[in-house]
Protein backbone atom coordinates (compact mmCIF):
# COMPACT_ATOMS: atom_id res chain seq x y z
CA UNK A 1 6.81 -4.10 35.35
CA UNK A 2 10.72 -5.60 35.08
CA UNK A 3 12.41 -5.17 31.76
CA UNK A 4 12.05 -8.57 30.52
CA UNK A 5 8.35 -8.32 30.50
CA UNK A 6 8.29 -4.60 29.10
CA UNK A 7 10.35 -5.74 26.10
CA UNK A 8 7.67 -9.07 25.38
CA UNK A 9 5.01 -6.68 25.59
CA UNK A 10 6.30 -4.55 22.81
CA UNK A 11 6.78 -7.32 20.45
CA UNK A 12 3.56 -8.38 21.10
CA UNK A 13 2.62 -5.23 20.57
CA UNK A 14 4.33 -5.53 17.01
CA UNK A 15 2.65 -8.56 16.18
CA UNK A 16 -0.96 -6.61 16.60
CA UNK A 17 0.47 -3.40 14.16
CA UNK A 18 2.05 -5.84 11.59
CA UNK A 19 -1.49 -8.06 11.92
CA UNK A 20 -3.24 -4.01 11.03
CA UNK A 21 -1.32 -3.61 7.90
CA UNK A 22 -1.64 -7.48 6.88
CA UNK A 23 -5.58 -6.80 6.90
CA UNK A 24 -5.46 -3.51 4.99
CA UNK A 25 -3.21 -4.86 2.34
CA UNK A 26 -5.67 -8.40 2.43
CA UNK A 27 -8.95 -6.08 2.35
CA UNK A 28 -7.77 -4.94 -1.53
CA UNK A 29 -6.72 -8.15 -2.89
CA UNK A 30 -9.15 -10.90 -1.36
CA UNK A 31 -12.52 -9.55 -3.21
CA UNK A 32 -10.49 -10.32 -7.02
CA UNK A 33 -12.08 -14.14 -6.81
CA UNK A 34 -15.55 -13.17 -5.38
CA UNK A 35 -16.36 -10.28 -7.83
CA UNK A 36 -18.10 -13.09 -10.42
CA UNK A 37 -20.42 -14.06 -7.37
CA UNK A 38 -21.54 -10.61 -5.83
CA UNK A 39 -22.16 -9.39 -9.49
CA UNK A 40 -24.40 -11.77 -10.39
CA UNK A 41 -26.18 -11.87 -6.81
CA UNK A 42 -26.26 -7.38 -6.43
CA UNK A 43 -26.82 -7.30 -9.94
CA UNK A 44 -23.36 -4.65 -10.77
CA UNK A 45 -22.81 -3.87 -14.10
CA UNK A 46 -19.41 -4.90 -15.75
CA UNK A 47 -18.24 -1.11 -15.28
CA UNK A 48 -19.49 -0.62 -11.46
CA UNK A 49 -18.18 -4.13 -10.69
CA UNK A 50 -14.39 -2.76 -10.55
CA UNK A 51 -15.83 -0.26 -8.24
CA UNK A 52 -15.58 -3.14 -5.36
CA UNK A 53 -12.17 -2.56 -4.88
CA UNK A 54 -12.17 1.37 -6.29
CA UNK A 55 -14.47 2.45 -3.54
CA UNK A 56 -12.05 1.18 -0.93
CA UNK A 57 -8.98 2.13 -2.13
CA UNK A 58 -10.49 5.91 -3.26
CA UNK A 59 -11.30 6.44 0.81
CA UNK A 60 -8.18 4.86 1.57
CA UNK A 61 -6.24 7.30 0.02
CA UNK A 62 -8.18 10.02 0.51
CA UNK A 63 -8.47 10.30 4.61
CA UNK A 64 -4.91 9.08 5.37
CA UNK A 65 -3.62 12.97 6.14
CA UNK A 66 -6.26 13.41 8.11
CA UNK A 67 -6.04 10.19 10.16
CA UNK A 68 -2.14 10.87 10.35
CA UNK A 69 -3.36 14.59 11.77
CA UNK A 70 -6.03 13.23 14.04
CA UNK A 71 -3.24 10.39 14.98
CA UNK A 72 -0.83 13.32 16.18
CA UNK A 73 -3.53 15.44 18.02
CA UNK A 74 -5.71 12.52 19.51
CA UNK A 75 -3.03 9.96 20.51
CA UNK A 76 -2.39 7.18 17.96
CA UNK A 77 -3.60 4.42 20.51
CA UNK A 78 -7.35 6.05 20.56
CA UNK A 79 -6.81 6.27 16.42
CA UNK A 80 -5.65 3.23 15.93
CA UNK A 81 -8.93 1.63 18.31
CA UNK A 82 -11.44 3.58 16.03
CA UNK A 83 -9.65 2.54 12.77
CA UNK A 84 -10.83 -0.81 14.25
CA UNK A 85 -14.30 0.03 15.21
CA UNK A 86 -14.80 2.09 11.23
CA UNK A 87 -13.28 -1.10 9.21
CA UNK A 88 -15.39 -3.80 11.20
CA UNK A 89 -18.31 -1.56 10.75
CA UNK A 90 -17.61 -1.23 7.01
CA UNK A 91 -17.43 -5.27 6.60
CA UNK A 92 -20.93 -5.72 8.48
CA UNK A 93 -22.50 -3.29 5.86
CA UNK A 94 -20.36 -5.00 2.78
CA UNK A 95 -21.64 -8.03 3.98
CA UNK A 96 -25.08 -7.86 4.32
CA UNK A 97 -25.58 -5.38 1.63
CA UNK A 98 -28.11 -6.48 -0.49
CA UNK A 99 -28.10 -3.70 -3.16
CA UNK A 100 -24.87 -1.99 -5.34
CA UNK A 101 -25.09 1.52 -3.69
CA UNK A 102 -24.74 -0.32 -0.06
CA UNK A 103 -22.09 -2.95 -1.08
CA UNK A 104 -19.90 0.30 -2.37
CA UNK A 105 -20.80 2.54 1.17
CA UNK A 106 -19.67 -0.40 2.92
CA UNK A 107 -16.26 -0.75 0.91
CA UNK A 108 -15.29 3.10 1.49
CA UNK A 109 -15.87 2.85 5.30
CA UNK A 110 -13.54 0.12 5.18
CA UNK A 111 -11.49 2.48 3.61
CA UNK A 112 -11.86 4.87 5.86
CA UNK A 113 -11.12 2.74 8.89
CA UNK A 114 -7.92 1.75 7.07
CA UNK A 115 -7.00 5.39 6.46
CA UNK A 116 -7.13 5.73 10.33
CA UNK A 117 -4.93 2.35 11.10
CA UNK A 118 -2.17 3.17 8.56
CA UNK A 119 -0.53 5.79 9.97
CA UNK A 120 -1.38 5.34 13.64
CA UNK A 121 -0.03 1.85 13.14
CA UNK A 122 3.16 3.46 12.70
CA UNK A 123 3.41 6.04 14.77
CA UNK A 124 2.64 3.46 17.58
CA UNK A 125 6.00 1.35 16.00
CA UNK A 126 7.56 4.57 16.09
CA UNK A 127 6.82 5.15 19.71
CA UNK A 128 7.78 1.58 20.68
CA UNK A 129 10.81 1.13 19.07
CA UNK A 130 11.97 4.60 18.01
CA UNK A 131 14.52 5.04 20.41
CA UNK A 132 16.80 2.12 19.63
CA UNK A 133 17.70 2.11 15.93
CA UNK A 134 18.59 -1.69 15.79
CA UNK A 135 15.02 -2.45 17.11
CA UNK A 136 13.29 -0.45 14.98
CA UNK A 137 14.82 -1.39 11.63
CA UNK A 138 13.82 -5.10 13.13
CA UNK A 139 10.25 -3.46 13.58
CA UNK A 140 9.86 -1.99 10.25
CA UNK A 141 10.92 -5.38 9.18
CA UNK A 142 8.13 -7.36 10.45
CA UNK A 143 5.92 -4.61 10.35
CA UNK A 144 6.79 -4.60 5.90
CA UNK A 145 6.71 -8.04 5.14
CA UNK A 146 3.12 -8.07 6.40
CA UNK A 147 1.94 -6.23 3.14
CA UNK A 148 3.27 -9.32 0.63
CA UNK A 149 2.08 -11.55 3.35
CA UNK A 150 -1.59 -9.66 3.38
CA UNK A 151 -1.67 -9.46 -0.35
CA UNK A 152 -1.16 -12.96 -1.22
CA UNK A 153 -3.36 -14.29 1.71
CA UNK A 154 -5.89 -12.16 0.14
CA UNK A 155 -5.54 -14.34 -2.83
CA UNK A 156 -5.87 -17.54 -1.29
CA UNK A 157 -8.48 -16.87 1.43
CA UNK A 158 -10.25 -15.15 -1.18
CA UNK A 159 -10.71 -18.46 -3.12
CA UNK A 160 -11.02 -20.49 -0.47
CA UNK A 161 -14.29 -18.65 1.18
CA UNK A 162 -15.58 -17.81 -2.10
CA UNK A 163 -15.53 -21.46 -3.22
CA UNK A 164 -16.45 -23.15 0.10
CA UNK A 165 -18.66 -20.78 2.34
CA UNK A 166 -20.47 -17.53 0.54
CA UNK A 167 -18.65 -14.31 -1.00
CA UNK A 168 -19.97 -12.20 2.00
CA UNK A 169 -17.27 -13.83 4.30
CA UNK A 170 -14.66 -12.02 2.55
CA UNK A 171 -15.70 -8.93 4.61
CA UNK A 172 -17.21 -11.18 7.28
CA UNK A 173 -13.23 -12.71 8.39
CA UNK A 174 -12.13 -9.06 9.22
CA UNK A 175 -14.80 -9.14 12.34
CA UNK A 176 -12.93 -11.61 14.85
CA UNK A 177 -10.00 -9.65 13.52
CA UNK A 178 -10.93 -6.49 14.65
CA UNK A 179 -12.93 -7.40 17.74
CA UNK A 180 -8.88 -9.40 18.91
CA UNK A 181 -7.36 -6.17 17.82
CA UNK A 182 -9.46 -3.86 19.91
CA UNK A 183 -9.09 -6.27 23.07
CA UNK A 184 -5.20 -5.79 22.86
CA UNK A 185 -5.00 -2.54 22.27
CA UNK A 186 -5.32 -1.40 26.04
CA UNK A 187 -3.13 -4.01 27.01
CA UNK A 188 -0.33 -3.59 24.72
CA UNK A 189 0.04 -0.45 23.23
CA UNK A 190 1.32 2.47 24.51
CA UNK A 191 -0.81 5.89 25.53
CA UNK A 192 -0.35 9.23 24.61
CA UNK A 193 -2.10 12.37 25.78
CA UNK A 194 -4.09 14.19 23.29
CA UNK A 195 -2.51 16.75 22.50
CA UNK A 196 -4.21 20.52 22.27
CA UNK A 197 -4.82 21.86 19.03
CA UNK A 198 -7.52 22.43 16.61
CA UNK A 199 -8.67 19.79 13.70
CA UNK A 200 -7.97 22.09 10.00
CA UNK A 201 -11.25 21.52 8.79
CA UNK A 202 -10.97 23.14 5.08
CA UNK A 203 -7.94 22.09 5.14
CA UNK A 204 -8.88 18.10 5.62
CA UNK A 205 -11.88 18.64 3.21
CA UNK A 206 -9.93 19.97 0.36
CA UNK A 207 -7.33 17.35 0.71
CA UNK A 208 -9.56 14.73 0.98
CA UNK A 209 -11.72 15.72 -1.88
CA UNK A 210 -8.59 16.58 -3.94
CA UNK A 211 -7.03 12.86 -3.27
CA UNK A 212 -10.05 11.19 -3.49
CA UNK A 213 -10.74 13.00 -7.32
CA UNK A 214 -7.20 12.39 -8.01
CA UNK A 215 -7.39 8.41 -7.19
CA UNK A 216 -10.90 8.60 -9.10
CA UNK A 217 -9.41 10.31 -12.07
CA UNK A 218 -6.57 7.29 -12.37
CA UNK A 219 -8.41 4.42 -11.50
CA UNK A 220 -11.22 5.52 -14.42
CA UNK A 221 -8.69 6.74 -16.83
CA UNK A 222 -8.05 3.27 -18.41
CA UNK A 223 -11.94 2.65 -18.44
CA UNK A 224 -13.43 6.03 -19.88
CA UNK A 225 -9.46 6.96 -22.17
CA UNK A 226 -6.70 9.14 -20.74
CA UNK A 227 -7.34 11.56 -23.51
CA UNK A 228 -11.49 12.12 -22.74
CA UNK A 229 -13.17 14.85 -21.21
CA UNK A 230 -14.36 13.07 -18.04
CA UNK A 231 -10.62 12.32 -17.06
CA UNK A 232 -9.16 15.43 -17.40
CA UNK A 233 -12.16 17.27 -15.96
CA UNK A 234 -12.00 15.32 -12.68
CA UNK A 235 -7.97 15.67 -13.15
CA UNK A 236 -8.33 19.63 -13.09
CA UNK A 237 -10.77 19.43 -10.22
CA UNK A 238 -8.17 17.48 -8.18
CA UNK A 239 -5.35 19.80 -8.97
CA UNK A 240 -7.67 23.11 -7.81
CA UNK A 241 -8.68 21.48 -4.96
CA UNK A 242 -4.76 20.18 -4.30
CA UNK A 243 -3.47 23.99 -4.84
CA UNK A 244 -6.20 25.26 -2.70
CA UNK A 245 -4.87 23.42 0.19
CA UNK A 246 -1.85 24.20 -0.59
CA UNK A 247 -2.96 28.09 -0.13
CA UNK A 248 -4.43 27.14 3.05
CA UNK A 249 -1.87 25.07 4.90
CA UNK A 250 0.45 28.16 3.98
CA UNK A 251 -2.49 30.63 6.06
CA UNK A 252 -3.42 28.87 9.12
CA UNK A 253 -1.57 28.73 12.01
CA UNK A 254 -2.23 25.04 12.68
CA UNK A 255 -2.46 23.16 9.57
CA UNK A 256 -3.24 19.70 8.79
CA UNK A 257 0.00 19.47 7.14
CA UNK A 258 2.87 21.94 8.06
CA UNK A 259 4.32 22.46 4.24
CA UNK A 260 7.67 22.90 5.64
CA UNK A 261 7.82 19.38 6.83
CA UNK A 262 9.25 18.52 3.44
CA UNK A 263 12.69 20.85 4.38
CA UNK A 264 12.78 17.41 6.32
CA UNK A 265 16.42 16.07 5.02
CA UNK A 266 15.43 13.45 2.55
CA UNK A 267 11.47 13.42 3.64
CA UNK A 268 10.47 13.96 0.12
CA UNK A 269 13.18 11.65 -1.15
CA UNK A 270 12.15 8.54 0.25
CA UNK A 271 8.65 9.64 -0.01
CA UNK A 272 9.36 9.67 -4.12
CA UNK A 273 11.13 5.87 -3.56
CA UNK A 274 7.60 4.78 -1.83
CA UNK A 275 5.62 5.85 -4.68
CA UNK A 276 8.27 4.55 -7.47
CA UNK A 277 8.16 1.75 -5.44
CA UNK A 278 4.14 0.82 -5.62
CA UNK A 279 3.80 2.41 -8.98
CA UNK A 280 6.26 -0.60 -10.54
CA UNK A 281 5.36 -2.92 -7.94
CA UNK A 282 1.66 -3.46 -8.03
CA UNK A 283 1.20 -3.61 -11.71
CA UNK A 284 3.62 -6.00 -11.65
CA UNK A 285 1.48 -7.98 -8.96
CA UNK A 286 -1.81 -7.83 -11.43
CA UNK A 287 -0.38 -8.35 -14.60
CA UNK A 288 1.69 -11.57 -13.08
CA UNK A 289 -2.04 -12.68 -11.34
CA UNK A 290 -3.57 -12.17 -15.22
CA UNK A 291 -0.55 -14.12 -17.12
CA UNK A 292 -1.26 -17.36 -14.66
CA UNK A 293 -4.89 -17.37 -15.00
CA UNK A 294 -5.77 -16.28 -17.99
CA UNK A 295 -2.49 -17.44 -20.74
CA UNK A 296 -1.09 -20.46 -18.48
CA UNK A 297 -4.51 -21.34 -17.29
CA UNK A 298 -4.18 -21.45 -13.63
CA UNK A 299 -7.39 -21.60 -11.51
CA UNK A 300 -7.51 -19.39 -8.43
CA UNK A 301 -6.11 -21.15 -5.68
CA UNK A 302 -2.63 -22.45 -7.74
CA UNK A 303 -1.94 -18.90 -8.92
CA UNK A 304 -2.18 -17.92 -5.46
CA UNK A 305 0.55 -20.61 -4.54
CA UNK A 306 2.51 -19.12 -7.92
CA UNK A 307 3.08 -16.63 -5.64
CA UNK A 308 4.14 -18.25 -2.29
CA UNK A 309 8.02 -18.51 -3.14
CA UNK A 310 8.23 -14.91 -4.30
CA UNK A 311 6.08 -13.68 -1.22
CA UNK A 312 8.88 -16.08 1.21
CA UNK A 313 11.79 -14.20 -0.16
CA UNK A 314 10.15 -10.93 0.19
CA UNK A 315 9.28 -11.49 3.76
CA UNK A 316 12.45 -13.49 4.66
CA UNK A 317 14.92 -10.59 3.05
CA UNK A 318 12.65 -7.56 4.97
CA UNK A 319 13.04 -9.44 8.24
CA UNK A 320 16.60 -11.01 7.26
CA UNK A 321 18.59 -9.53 5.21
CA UNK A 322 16.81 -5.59 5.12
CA UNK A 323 18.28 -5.32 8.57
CA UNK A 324 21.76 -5.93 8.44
CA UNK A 325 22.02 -4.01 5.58
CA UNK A 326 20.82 -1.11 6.57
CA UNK A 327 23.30 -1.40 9.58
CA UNK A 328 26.42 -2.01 6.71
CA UNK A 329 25.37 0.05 3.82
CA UNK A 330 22.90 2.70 5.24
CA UNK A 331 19.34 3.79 3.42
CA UNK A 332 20.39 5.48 0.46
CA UNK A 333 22.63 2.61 -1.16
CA UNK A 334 20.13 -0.03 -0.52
CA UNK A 335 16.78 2.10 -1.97
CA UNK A 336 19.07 2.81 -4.62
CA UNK A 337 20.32 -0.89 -5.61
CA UNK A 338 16.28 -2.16 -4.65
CA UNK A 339 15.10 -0.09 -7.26
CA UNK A 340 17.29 -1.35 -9.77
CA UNK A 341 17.11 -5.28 -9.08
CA UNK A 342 13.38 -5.16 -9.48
CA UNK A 343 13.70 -3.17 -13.00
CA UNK A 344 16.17 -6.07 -13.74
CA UNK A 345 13.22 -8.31 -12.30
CA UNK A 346 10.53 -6.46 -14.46
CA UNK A 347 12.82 -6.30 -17.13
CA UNK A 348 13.07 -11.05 -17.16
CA UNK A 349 9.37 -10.74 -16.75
CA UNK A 350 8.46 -8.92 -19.82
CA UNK A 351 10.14 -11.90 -21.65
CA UNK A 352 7.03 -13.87 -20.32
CA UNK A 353 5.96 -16.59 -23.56
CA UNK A 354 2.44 -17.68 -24.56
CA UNK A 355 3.27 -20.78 -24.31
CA UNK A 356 5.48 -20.44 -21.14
CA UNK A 357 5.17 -22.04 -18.00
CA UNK A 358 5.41 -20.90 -14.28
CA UNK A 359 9.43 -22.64 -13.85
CA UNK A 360 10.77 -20.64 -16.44
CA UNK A 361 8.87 -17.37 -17.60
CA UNK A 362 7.80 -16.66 -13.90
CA UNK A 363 9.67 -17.92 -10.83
CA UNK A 364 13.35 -16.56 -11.59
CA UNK A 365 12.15 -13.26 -12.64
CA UNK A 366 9.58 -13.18 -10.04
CA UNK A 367 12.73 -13.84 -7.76
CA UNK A 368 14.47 -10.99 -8.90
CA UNK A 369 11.66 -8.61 -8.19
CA UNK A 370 10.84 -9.36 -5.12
CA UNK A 371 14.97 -9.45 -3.92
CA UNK A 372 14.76 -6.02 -5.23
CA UNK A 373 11.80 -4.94 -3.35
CA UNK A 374 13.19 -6.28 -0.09
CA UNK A 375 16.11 -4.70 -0.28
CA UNK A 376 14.08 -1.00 -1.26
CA UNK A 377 11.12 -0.89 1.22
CA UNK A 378 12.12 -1.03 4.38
CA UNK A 379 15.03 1.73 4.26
CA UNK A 380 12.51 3.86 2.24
CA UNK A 381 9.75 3.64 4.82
CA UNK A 382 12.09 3.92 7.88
CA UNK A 383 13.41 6.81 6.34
CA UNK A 384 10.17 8.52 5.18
CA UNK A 385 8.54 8.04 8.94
CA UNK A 386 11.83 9.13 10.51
CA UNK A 387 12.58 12.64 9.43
CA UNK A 388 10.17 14.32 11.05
CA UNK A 389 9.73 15.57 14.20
CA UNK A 390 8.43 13.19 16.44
CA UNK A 391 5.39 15.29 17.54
CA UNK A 392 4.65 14.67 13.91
CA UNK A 393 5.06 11.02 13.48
CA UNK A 394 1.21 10.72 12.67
CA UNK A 395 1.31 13.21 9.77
CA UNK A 396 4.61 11.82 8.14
CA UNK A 397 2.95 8.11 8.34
CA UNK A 398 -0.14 9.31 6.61
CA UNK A 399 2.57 11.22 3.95
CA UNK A 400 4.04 7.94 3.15
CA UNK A 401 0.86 6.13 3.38
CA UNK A 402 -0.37 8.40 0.79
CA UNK A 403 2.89 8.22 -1.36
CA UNK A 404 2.57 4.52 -1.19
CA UNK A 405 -1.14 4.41 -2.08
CA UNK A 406 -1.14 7.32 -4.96
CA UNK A 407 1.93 5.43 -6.34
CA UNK A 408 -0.05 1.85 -6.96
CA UNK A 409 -3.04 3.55 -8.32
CA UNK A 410 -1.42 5.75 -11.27
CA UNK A 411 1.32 3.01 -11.57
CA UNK A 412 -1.53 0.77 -12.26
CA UNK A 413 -3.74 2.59 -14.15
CA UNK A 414 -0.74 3.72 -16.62
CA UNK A 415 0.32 0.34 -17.12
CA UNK A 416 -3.36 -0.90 -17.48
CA UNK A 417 -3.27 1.69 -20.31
CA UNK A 418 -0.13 0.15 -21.76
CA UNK A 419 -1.22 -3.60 -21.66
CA UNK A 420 -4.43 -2.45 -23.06
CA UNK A 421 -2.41 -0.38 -25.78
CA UNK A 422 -0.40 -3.41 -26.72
CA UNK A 423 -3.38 -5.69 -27.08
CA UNK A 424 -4.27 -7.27 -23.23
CA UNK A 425 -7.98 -6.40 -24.27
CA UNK A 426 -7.99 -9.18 -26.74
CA UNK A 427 -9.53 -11.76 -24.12
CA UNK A 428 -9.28 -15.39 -25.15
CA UNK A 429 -6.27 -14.81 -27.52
CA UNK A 430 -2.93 -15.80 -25.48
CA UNK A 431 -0.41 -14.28 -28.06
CA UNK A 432 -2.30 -11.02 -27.39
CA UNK A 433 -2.25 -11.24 -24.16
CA UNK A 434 0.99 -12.28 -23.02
CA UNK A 435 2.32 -8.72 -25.69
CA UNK A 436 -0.09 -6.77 -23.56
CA UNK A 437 1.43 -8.08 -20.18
CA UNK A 438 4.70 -8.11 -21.31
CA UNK A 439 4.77 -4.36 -22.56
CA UNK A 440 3.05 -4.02 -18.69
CA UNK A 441 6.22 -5.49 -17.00
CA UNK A 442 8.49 -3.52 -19.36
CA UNK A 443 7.19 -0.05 -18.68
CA UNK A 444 6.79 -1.16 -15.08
CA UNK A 445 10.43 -1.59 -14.63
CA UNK A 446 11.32 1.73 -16.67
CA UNK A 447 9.30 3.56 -13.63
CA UNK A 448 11.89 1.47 -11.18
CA UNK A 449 14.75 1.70 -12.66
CA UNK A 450 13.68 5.72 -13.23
CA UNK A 451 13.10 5.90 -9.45
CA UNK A 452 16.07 4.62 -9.11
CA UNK A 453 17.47 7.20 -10.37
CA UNK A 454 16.03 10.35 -8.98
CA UNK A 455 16.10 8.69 -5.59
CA UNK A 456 20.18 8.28 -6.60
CA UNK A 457 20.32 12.55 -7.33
CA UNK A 458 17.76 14.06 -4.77
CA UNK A 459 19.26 11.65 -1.33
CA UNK A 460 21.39 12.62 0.71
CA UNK A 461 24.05 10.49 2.51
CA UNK A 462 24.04 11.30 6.71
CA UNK A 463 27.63 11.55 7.59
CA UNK A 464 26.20 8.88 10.11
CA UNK A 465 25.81 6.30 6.97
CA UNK A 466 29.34 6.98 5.17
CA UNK A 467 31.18 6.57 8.80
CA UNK A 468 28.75 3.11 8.90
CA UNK A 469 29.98 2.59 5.33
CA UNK A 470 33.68 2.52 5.53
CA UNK A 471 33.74 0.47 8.64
């Protein structure tokens, strides 16, 4: 195979791992419009109905170590083929479920085959373009600027199938998806033996369990009150069950997660900028969806397209811009800087009227945000996946995966809380609403501009970066 056609193979290659982390990202945000239907045709409850999305995202976050493990020891490309396989399974079962109990089953296998494609995904990038660091800040690039991509396309396909076919073919469009995605696997991506070692099975269960009770305890929190006995019961469960794997990664001689990974220079550090990162950056997402629909009035499909122009810049300043700034400035500066624009960007939201409309009270601010976030998630990521070892690049994916994913669910949940607090549960009154929202944005950019700085104190600078710097 000459050069030239070894180098179009990896960026088509590329195209099939950015396409993986467009459909997880879609698979959590293109159910919002067809909740109304499947309620009233499975018969949820108002309570269970949130449990659509829950289920996925509670399986999501709880497996990703252990895919990133099985990713190291089994060789990404077999991972990253069943991921496939699990999530198209889990969409044939969520759409032809007929009762609540299956519809959920069906969401948390398509969690599970997303906690498998995550951090296989980018060990595979890793693999591809690790060796050239030019390439593979191009990579990460494309690879993050699917997610805005997958979350607003989520929004609009999510309207249009809803409103024109039947909800089912929400989970239905990930089938032809998956079947193209496990036809170009053998052909483009790259193989790596499995490697010998032994699967930590206490360790994966404790983890698991302790993640998934964690994500439980946050995503019910704003439901059943941070202060009841239900939250902080499941709360203490997830911490036992988090220290007890702790105790047993520190035993075993081949553990899902070697603890001293984090000695990793600034592993943990851009780990912490993921999660600050999701945990202002999704709320910010909802509450901006809410304000549209429910105080300016917008129907589905135009509050999707209220969120075209911010979604462009994001993607056009991670492919762009995130690229050749890494290359002048290095990661620290720019995670740094990110993190502050888009508490700047929060900061114009929370001014957000109840009589506004979508040219003032939205689109700058929404600019500003999503500037900052361009700027932030790319060095963060490349960083996070980076500092290990490259035997390893499975387990530090799922790491960052996790930081990622734990980040958007107690950011949300805590600013759900806050709205709530500040009167968002006063449905139908727009004054209400809009303080609720606006206290949202507000506290959302005080965890930004907060990540900004720990991220500031707890990075390093590689001499690498200041000799970049002063050129």
């Amino acid at each position: 195979m000459t050069t030239q056609s070894q180098s179009t193979r990896k960026w088509w290659a590329l195209a099939v791992i950015a396409a993986a982390q467009f459909m997880v990202i879609m698979d959590t945000s293109i159910i919002g419009i067809a909740l109304p239907e499947m309620q009233a045709e499975l018969g949820f409850t108002p309570g269970d109905l949130t449990w659509v999305f829950n289920a996925y995202v509670v399986a999501f976050g709880g497996l990703l170590l252990l895919g990133g493990r099985l990713s190291d020891l089994l060789g990404a490309r077999r991972v990253f083929a069943a991921g496939w396989v699990v999530l198209g399974a889990g969409s044939v079962v969520a759409g032809a479920a007929g009762t609540v109990g299956v519809e959920l089953a069906g969401r948390a296998i398509q969690g599970g085959g997303a906690a498998l494609i995550a951090p296989s995904a980018l060990t595979l990038l890793m693999m591809l373009f690790g060796g050239s660091p030019q390439e593979l800040t191009k990579a990460l690039a494309v690879y993050g600027a699917a997610a805005p991509a997958g979350g607003t396309a989520g929004v609009f396909l999510g309207g249009v199938i809803t409103e024109y076919i039947s909800w089912p073919w929400v989970f239905y469009i990930n089938i032809p998806i998956a079947v193209l995605a496990l036809i170009a696997v053998p052909l483009l991506m790259p193989a790596a033996p499995a490697r010998r070692g032994s699967i930590d099975i206490a360790g994966s269960v404790t983890v698991t369990a302790g993640l998934a009770a964690a994500v439980y305890a946050i995503v019910q929190a704003p439901e059943v009150g941070w202060t009841s006995g239900e939250t902080w019961g499941v709360l203490a469960a997830a911490a036992a069950l988090l220290a007890g794997f702790v105790a047993i990664q520190s035993r075993r001689r081949e553990p899902l997660m070697r603890l001293s990974i984090f000695r990793a220079p600034n592993l943990a550090a851009a780990n912490f900028a993921q999660f600050a990162l999701a945990a202002a950056w999704v709320p910010m997402w909802f509450f901006l969806n809410l304000y549209l629909q429910q105080v300016l009035g917008y129907s589905a499909f135009p509050s999707g397209a209220a969120l075209l122009p911010m979604t462009t810049l994001i993607m056009l300043g991670m492919v762009v811009l995130a690229p050749r700034a890494m290359q002048r400035f290095g990661a620290k500066p720019m995670i740094v800087t990110g993190l502050i624009v888009l508490g700047l960007g929060l900061a114009v939201m929370s001014l957000v009227r109840p009589t506004g409309n979508f040219w003032i009270d939205v689109l700058p601010a929404s600019l500003i945000a999503a500037g900052g976030m361009s700027l932030a998630f790319i060095p963060s990521l490349g960083t996070a996946i980076s500092a290990a070892r490259p035997e390893e690049g499975g387990l530090a994916s799922g790491i960052v995966n996790v930081s990622y994913q734990v980040g958007s669910a107690l950011g949300l949940a805590a600013m759900t809380a806050v709205a709530a607090a500040f009167g968002a549960s006063e449905l139908g009154d727009a004054s209400a609403l809009t303080d609720g929202y606006s206290a949202a944005f507000l506290g959302a950019g005080v965890l930004a501009l907060a990540g900004a700085g720990i991220t500031a104190a707890t990075m390093r600078t590689p001499a690498a970066d200041k000799a970049d710097a002063t050129v």
